[in-house]
PDB file of N, CA and C in Angstrom:
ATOM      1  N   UNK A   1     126.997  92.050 130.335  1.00  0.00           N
ATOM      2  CA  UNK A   1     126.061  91.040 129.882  1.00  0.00           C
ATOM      3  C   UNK A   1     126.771  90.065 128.959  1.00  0.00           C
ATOM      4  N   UNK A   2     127.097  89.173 129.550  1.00  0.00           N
ATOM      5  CA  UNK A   2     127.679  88.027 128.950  1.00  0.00           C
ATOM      6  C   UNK A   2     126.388  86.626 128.073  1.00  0.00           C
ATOM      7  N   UNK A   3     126.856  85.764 126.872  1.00  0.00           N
ATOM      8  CA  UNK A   3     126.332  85.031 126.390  1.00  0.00           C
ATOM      9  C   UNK A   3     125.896  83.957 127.327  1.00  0.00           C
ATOM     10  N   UNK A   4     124.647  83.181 127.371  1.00  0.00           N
ATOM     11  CA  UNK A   4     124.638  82.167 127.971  1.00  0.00           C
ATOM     12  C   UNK A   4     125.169  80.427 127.121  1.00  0.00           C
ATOM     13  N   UNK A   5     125.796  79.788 128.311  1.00  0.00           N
ATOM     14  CA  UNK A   5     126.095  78.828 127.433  1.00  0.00           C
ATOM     15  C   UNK A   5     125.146  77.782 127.977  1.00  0.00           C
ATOM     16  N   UNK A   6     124.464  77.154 126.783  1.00  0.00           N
ATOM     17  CA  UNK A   6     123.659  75.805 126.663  1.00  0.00           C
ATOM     18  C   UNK A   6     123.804  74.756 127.320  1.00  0.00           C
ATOM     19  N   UNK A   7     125.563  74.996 127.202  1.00  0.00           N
ATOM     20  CA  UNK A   7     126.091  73.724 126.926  1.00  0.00           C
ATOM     21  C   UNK A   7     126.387  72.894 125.550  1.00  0.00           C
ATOM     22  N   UNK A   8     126.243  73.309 124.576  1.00  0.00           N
ATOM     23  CA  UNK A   8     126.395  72.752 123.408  1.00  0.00           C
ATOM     24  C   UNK A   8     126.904  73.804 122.684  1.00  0.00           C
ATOM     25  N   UNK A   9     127.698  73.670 121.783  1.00  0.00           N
ATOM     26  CA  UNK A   9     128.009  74.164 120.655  1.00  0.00           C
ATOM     27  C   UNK A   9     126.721  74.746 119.003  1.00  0.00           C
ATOM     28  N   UNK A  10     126.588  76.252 118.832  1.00  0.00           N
ATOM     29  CA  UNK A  10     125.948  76.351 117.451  1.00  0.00           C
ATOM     30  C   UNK A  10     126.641  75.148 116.453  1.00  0.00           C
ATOM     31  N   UNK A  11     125.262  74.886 115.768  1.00  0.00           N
ATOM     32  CA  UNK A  11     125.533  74.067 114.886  1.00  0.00           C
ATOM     33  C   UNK A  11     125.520  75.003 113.473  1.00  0.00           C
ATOM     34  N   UNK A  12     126.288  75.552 112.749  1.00  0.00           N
ATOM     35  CA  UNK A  12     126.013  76.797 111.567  1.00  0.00           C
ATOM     36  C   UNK A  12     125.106  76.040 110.307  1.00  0.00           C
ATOM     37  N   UNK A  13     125.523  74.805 110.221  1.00  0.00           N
ATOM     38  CA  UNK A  13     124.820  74.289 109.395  1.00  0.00           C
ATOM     39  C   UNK A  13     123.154  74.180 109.817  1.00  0.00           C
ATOM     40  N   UNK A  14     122.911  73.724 110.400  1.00  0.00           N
ATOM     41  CA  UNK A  14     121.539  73.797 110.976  1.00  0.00           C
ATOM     42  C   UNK A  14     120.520  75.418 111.067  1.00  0.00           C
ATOM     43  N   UNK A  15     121.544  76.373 111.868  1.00  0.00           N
ATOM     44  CA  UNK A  15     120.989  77.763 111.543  1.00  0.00           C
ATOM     45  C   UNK A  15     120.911  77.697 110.598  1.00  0.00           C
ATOM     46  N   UNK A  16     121.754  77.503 109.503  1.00  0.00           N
ATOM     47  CA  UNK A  16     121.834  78.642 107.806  1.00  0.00           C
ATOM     48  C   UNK A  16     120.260  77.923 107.228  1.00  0.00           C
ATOM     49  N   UNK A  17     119.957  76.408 107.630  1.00  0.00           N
ATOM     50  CA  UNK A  17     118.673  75.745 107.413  1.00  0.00           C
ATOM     51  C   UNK A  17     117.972  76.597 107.249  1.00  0.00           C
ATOM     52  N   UNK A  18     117.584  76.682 109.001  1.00  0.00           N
ATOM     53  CA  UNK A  18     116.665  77.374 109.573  1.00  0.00           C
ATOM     54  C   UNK A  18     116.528  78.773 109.298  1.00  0.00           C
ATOM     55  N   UNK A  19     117.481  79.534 108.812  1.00  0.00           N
ATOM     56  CA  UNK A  19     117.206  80.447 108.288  1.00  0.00           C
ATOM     57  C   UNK A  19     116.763  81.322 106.705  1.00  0.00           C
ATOM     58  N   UNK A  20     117.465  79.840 106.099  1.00  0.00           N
ATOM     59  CA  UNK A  20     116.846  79.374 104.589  1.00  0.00           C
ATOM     60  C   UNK A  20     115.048  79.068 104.110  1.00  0.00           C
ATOM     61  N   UNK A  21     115.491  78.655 105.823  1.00  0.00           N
ATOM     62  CA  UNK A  21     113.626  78.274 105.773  1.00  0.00           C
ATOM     63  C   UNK A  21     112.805  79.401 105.449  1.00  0.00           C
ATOM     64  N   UNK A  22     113.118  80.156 106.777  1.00  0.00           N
ATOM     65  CA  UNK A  22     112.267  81.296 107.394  1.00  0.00           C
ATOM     66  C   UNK A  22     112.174  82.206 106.579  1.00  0.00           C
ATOM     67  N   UNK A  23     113.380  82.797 105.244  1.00  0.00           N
ATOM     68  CA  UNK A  23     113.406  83.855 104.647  1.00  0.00           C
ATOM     69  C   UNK A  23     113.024  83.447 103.676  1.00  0.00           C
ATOM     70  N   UNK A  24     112.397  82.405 102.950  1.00  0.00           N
ATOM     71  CA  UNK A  24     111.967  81.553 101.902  1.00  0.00           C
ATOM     72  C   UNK A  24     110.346  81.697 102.407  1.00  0.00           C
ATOM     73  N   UNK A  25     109.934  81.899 103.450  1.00  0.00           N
ATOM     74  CA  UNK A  25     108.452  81.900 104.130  1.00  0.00           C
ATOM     75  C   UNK A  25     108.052  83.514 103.708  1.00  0.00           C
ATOM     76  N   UNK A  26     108.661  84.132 104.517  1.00  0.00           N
ATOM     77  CA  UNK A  26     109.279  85.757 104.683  1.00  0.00           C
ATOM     78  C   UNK A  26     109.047  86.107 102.998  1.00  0.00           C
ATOM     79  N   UNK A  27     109.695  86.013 102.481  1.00  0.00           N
ATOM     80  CA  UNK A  27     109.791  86.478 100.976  1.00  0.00           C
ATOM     81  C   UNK A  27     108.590  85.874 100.617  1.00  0.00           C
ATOM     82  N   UNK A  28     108.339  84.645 100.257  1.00  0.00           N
ATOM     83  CA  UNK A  28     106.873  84.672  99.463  1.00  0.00           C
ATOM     84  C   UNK A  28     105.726  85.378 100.225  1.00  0.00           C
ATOM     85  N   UNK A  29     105.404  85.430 101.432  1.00  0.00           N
ATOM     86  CA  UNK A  29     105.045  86.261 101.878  1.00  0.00           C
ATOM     87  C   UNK A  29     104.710  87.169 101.759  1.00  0.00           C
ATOM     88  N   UNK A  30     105.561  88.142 101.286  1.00  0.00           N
ATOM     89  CA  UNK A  30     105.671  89.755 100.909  1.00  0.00           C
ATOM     90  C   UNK A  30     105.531  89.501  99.347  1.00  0.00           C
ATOM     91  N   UNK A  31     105.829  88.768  98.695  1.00  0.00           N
ATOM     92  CA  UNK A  31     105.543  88.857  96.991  1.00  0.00           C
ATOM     93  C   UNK A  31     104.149  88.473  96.954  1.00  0.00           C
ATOM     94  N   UNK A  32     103.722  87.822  98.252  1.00  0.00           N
ATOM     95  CA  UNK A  32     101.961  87.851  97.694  1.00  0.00           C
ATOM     96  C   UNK A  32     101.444  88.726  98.645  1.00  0.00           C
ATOM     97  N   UNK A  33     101.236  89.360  99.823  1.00  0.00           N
ATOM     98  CA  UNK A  33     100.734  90.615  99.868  1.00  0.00           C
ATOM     99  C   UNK A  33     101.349  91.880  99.109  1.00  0.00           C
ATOM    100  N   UNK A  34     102.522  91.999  98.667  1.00  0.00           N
ATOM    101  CA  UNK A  34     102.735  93.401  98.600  1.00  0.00           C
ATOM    102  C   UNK A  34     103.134  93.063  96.607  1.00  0.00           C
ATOM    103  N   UNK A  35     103.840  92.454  96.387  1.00  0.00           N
ATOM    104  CA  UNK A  35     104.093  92.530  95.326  1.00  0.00           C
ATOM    105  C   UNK A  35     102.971  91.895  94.008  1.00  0.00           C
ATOM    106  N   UNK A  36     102.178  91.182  94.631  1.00  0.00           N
ATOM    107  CA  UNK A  36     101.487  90.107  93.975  1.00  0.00           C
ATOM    108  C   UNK A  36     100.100  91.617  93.548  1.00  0.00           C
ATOM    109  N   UNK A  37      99.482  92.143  94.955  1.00  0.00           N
ATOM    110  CA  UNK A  37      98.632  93.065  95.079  1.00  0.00           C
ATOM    111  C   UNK A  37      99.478  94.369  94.327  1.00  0.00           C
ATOM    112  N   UNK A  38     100.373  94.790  93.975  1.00  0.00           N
ATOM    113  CA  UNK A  38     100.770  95.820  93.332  1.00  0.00           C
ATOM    114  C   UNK A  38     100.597  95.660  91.633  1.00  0.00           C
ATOM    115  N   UNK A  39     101.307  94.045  91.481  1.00  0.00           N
ATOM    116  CA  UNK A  39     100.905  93.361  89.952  1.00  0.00           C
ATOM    117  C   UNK A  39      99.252  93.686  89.961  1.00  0.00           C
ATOM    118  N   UNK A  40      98.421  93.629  90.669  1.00  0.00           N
ATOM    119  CA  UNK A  40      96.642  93.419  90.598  1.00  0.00           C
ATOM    120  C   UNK A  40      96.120  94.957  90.104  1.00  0.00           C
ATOM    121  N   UNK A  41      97.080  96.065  90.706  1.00  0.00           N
ATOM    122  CA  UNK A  41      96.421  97.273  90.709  1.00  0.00           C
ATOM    123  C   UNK A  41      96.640  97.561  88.829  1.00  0.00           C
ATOM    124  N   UNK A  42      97.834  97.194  88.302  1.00  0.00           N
ATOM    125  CA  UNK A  42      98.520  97.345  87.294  1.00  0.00           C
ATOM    126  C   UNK A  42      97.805  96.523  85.719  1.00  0.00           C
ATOM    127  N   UNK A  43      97.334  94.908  86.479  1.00  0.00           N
ATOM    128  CA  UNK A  43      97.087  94.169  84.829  1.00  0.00           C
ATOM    129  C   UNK A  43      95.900  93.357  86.054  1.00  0.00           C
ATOM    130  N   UNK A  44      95.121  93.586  85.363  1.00  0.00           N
ATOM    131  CA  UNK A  44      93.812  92.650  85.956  1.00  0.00           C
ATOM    132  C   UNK A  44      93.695  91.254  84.991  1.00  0.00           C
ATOM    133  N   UNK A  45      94.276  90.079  85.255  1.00  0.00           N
ATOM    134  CA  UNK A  45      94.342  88.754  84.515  1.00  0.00           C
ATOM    135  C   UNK A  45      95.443  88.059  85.949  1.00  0.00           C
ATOM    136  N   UNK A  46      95.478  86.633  84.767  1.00  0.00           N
ATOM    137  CA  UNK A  46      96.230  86.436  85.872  1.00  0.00           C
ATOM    138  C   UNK A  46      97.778  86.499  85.958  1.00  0.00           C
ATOM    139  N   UNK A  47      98.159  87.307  85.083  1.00  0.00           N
ATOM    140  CA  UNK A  47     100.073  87.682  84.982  1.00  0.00           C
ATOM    141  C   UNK A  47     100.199  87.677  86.378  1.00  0.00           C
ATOM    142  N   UNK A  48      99.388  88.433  87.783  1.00  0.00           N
ATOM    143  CA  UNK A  48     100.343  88.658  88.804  1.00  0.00           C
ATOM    144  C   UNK A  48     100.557  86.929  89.656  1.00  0.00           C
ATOM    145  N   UNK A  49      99.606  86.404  89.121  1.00  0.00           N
ATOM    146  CA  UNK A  49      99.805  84.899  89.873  1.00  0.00           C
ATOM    147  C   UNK A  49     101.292  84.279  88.662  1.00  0.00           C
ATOM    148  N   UNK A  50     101.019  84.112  87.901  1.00  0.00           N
ATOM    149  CA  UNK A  50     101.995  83.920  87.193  1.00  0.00           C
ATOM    150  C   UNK A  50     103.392  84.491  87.141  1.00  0.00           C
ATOM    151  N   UNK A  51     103.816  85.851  87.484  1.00  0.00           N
ATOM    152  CA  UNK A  51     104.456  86.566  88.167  1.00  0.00           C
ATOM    153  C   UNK A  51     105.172  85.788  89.920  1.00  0.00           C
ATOM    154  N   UNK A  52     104.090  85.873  90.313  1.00  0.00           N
ATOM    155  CA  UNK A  52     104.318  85.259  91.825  1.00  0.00           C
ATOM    156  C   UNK A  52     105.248  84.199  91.536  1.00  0.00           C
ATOM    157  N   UNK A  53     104.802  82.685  90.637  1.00  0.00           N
ATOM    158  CA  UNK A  53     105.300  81.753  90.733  1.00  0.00           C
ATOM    159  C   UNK A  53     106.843  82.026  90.167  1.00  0.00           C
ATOM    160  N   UNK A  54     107.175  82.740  88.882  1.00  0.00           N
ATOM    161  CA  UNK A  54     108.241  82.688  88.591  1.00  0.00           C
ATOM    162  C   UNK A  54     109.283  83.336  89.574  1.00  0.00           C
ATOM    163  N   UNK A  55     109.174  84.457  90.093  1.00  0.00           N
ATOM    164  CA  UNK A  55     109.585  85.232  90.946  1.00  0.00           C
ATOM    165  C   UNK A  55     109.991  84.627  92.596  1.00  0.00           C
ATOM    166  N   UNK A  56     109.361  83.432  93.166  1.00  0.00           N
ATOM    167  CA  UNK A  56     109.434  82.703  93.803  1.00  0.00           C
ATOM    168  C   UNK A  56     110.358  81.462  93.363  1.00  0.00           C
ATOM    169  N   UNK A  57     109.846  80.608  92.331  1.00  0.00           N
ATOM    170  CA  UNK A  57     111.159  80.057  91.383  1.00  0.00           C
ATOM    171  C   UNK A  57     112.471  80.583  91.947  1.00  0.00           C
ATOM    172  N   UNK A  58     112.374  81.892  91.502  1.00  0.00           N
ATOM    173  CA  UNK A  58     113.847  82.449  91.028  1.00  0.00           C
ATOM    174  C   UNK A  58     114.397  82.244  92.206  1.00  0.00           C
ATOM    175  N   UNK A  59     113.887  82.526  93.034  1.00  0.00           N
ATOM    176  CA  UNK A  59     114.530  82.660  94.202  1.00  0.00           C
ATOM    177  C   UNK A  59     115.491  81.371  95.234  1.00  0.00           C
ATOM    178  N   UNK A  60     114.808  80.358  94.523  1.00  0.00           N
ATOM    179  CA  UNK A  60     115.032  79.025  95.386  1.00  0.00           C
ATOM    180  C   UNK A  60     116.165  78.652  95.293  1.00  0.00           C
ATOM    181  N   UNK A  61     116.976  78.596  93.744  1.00  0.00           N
ATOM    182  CA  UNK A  61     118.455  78.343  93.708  1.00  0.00           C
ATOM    183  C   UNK A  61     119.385  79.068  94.429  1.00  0.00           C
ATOM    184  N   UNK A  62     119.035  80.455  94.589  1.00  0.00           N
ATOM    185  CA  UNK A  62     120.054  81.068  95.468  1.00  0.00           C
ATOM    186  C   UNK A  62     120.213  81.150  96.800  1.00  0.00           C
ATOM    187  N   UNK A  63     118.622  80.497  97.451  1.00  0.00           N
ATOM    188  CA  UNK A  63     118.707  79.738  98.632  1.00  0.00           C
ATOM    189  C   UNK A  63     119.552  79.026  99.157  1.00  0.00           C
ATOM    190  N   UNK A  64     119.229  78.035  97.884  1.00  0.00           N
ATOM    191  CA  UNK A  64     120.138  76.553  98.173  1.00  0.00           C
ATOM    192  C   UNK A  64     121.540  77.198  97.845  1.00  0.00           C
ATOM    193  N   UNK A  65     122.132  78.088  97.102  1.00  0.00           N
ATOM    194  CA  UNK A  65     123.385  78.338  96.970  1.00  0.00           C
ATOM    195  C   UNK A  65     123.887  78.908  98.645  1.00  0.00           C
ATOM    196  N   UNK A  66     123.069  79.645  98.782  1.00  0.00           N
ATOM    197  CA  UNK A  66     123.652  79.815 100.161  1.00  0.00           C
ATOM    198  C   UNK A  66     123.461  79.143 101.671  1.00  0.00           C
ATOM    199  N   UNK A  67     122.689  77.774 101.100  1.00  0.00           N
ATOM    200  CA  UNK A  67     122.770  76.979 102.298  1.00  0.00           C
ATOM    201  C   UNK A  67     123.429  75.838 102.257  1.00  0.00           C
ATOM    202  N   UNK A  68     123.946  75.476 100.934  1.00  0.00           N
ATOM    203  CA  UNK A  68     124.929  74.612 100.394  1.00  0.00           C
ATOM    204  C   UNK A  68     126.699  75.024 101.030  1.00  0.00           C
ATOM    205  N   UNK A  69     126.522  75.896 100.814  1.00  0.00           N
ATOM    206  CA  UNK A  69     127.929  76.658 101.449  1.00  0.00           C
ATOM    207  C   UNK A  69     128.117  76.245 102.887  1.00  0.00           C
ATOM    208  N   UNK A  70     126.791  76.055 103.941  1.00  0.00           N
ATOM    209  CA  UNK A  70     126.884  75.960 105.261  1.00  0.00           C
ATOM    210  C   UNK A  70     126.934  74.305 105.525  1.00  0.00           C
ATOM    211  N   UNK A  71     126.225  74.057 104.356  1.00  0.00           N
ATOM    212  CA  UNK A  71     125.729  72.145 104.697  1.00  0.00           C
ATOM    213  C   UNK A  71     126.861  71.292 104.496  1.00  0.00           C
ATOM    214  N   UNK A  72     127.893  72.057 103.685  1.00  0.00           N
ATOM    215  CA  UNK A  72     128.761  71.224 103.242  1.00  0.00           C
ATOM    216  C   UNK A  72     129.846  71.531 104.177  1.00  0.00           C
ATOM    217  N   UNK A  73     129.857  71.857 105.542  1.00  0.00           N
ATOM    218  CA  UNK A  73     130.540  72.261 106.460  1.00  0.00           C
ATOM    219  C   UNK A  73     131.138  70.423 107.015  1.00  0.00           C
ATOM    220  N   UNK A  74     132.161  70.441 107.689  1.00  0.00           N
ATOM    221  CA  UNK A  74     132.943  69.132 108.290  1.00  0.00           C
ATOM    222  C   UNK A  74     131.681  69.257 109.857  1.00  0.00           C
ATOM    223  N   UNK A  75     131.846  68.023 110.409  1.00  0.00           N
ATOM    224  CA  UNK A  75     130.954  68.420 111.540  1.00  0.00           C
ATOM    225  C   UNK A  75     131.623  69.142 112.705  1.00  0.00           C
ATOM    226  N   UNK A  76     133.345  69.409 112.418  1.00  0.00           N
ATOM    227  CA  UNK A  76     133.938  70.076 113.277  1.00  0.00           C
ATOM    228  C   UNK A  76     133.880  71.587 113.522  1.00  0.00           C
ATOM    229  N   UNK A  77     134.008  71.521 111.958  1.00  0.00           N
ATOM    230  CA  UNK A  77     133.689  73.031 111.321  1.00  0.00           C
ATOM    231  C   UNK A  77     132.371  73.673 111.164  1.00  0.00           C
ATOM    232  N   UNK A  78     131.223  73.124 111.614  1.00  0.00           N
ATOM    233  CA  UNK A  78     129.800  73.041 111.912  1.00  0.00           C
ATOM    234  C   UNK A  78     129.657  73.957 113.373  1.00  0.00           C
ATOM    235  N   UNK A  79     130.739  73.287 114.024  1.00  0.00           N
ATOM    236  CA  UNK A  79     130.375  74.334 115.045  1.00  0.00           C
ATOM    237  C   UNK A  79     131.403  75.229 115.509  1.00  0.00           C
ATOM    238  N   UNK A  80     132.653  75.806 114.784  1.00  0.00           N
ATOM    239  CA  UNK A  80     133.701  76.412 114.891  1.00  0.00           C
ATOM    240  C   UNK A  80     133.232  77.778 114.935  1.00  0.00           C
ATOM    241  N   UNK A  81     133.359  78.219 116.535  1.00  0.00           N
ATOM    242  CA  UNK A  81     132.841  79.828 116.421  1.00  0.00           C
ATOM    243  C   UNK A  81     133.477  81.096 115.688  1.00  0.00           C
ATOM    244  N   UNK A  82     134.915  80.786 115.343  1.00  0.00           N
ATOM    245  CA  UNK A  82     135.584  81.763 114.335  1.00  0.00           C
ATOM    246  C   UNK A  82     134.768  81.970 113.376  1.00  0.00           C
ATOM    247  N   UNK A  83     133.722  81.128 113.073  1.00  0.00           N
ATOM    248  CA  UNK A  83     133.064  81.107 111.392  1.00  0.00           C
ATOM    249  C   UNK A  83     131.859  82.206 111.923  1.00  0.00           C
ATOM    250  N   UNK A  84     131.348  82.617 113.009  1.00  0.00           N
ATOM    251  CA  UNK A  84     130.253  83.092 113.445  1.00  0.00           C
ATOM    252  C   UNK A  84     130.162  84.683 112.316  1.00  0.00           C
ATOM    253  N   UNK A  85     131.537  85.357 112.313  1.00  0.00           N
ATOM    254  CA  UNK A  85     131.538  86.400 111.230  1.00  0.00           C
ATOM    255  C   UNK A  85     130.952  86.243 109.455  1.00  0.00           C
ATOM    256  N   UNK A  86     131.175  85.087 109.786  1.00  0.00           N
ATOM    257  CA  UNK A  86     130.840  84.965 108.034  1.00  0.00           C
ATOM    258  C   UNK A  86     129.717  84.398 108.197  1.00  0.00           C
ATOM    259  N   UNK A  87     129.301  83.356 109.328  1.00  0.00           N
ATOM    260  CA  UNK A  87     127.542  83.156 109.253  1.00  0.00           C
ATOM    261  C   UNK A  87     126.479  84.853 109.348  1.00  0.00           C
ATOM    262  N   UNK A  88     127.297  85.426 110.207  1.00  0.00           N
ATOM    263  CA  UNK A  88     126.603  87.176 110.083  1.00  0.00           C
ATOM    264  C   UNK A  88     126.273  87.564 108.777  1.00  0.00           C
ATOM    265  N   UNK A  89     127.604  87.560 108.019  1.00  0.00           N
ATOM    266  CA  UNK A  89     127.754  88.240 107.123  1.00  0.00           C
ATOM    267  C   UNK A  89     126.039  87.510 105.864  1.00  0.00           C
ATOM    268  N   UNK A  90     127.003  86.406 106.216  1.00  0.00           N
ATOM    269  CA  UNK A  90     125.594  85.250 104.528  1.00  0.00           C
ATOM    270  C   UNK A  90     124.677  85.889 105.921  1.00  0.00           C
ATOM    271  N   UNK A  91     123.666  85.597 106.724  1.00  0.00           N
ATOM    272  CA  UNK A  91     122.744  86.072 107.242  1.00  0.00           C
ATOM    273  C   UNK A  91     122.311  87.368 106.790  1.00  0.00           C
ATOM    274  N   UNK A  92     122.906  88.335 106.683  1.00  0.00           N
ATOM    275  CA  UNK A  92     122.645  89.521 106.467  1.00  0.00           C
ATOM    276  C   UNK A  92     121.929  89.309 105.394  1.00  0.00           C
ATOM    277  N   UNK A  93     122.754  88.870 103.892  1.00  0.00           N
ATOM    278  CA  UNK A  93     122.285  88.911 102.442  1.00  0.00           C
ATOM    279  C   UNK A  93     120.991  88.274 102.508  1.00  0.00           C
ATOM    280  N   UNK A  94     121.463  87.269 103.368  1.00  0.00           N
ATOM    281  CA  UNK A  94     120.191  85.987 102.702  1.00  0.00           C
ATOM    282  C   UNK A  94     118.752  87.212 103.362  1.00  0.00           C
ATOM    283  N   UNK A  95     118.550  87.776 105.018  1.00  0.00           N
ATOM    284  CA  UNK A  95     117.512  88.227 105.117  1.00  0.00           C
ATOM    285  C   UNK A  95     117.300  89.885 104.121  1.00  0.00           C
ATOM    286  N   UNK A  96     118.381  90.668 103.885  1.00  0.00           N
ATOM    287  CA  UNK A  96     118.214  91.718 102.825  1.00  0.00           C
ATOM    288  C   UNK A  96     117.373  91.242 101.827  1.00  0.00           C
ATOM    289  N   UNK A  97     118.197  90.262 101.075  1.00  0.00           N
ATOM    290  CA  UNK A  97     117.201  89.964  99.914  1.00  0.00           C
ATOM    291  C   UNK A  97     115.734  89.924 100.613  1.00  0.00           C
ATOM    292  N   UNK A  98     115.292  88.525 101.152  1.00  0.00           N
ATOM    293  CA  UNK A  98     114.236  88.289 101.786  1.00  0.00           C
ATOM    294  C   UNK A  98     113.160  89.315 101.282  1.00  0.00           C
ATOM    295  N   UNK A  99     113.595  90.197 102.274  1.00  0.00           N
ATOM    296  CA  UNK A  99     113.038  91.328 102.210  1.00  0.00           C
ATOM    297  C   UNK A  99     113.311  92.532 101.302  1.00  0.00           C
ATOM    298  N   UNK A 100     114.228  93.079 101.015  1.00  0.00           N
ATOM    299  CA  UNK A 100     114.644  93.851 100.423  1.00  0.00           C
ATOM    300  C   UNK A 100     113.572  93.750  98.642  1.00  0.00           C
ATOM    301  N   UNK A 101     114.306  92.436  97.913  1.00  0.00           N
ATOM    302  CA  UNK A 101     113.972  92.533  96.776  1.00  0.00           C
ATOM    303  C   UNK A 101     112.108  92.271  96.844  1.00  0.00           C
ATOM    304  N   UNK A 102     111.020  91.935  97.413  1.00  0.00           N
ATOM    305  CA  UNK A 102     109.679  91.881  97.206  1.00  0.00           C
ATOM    306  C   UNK A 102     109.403  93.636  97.246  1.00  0.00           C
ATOM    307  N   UNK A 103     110.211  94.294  98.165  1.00  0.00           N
ATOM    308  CA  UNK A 103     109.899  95.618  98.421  1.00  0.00           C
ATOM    309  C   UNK A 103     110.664  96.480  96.847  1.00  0.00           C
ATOM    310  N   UNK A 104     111.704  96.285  96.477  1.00  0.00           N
ATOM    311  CA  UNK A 104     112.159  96.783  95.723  1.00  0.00           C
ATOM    312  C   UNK A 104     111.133  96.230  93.826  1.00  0.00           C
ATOM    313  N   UNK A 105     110.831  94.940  94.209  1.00  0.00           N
ATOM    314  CA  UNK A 105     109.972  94.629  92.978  1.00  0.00           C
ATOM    315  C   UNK A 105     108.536  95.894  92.808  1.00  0.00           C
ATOM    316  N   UNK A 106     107.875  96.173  94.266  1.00  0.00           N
ATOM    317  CA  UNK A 106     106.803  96.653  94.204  1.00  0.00           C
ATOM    318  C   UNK A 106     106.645  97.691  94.005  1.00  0.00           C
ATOM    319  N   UNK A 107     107.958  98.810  94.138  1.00  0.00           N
ATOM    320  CA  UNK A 107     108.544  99.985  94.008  1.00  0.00           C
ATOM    321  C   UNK A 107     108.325 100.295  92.448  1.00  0.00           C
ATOM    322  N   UNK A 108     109.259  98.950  91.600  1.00  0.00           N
ATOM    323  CA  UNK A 108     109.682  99.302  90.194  1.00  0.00           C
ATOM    324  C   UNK A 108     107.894  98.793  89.731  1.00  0.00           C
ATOM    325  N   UNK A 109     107.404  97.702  89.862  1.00  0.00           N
ATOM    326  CA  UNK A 109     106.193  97.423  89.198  1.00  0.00           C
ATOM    327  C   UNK A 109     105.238  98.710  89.178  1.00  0.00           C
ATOM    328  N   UNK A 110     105.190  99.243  90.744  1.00  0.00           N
ATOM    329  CA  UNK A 110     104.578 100.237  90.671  1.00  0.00           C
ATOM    330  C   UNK A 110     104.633 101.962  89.831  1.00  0.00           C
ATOM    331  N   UNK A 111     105.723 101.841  89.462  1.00  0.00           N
ATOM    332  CA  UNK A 111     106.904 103.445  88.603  1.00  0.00           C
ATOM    333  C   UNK A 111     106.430 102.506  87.302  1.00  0.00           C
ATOM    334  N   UNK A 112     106.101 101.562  86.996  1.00  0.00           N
ATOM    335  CA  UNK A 112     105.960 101.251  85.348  1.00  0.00           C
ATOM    336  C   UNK A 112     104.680 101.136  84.726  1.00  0.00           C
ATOM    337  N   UNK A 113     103.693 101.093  86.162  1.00  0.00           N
ATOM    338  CA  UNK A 113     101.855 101.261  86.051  1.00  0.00           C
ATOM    339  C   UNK A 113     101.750 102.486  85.931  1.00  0.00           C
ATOM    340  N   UNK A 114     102.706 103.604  86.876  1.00  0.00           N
ATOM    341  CA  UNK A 114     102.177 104.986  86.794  1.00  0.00           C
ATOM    342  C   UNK A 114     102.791 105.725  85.193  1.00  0.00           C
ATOM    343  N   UNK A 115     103.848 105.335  84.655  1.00  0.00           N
ATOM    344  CA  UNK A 115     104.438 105.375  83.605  1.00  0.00           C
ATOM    345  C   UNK A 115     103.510 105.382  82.355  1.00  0.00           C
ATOM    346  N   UNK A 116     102.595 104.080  82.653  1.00  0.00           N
ATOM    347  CA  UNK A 116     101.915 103.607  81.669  1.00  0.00           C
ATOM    348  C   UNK A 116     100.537 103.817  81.397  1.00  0.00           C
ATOM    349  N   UNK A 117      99.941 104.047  82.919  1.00  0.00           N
ATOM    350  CA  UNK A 117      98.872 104.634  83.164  1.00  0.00           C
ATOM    351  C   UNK A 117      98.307 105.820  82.418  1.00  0.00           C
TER     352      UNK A 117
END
């Protein structure tokens, strides 16, 4: 099973976008069902909305840090498939976090309600 070709060349800059996008959707996402609703069980006010926003904040610079890395690509080097290992690699982090840290927030918020409880 071989790749199909388009005919065109990946553009890496354009994925790392598109994938900046999606895990920026993805993550707030999960900080307002899972993490936002874990803040609710814990402090009834509005800290978990307030929570949400900073926590979302935080997140945006390191977005752009890792889509800055792809944008600032030459347009040759935009589509140079040698680079496909290291677009894997930032892919990986960027969707771990994504996901990873809303799940890992709801874990610790939740161990510091039962703590306190």
């Amino acid at each position: 099973m071989g790749t199909v070709d388009h005919g065109h060349a990946r553009d890496w800059r354009k994925a790392m976008s598109d994938n900046v996008a999606l895990a920026l959707i993805v993550y707030t996402g999960l900080q307002i069902f899972v993490t936002v609703n874990a803040l609710k069980e814990g402090v009834s006010s509005t800290l978990p909305y307030f929570a949400l926003i900073i926590l979302v904040a935080a997140i945006i610079p390191a977005c752009r840090w890792a889509e800055k890395r792809w944008k600032d690509l030459s347009p040759e080097a935009a589509s140079d498939e040698s680079l496909k290992g290291e677009f894997r690699r930032d892919q990986f982090i960027l969707w771990a976090a994504a996901i990873g840290l809303p799940l890992i927030l709801t874990a610790l918020f939740k161990v510091m309600f039962s703590v306190t409880a």
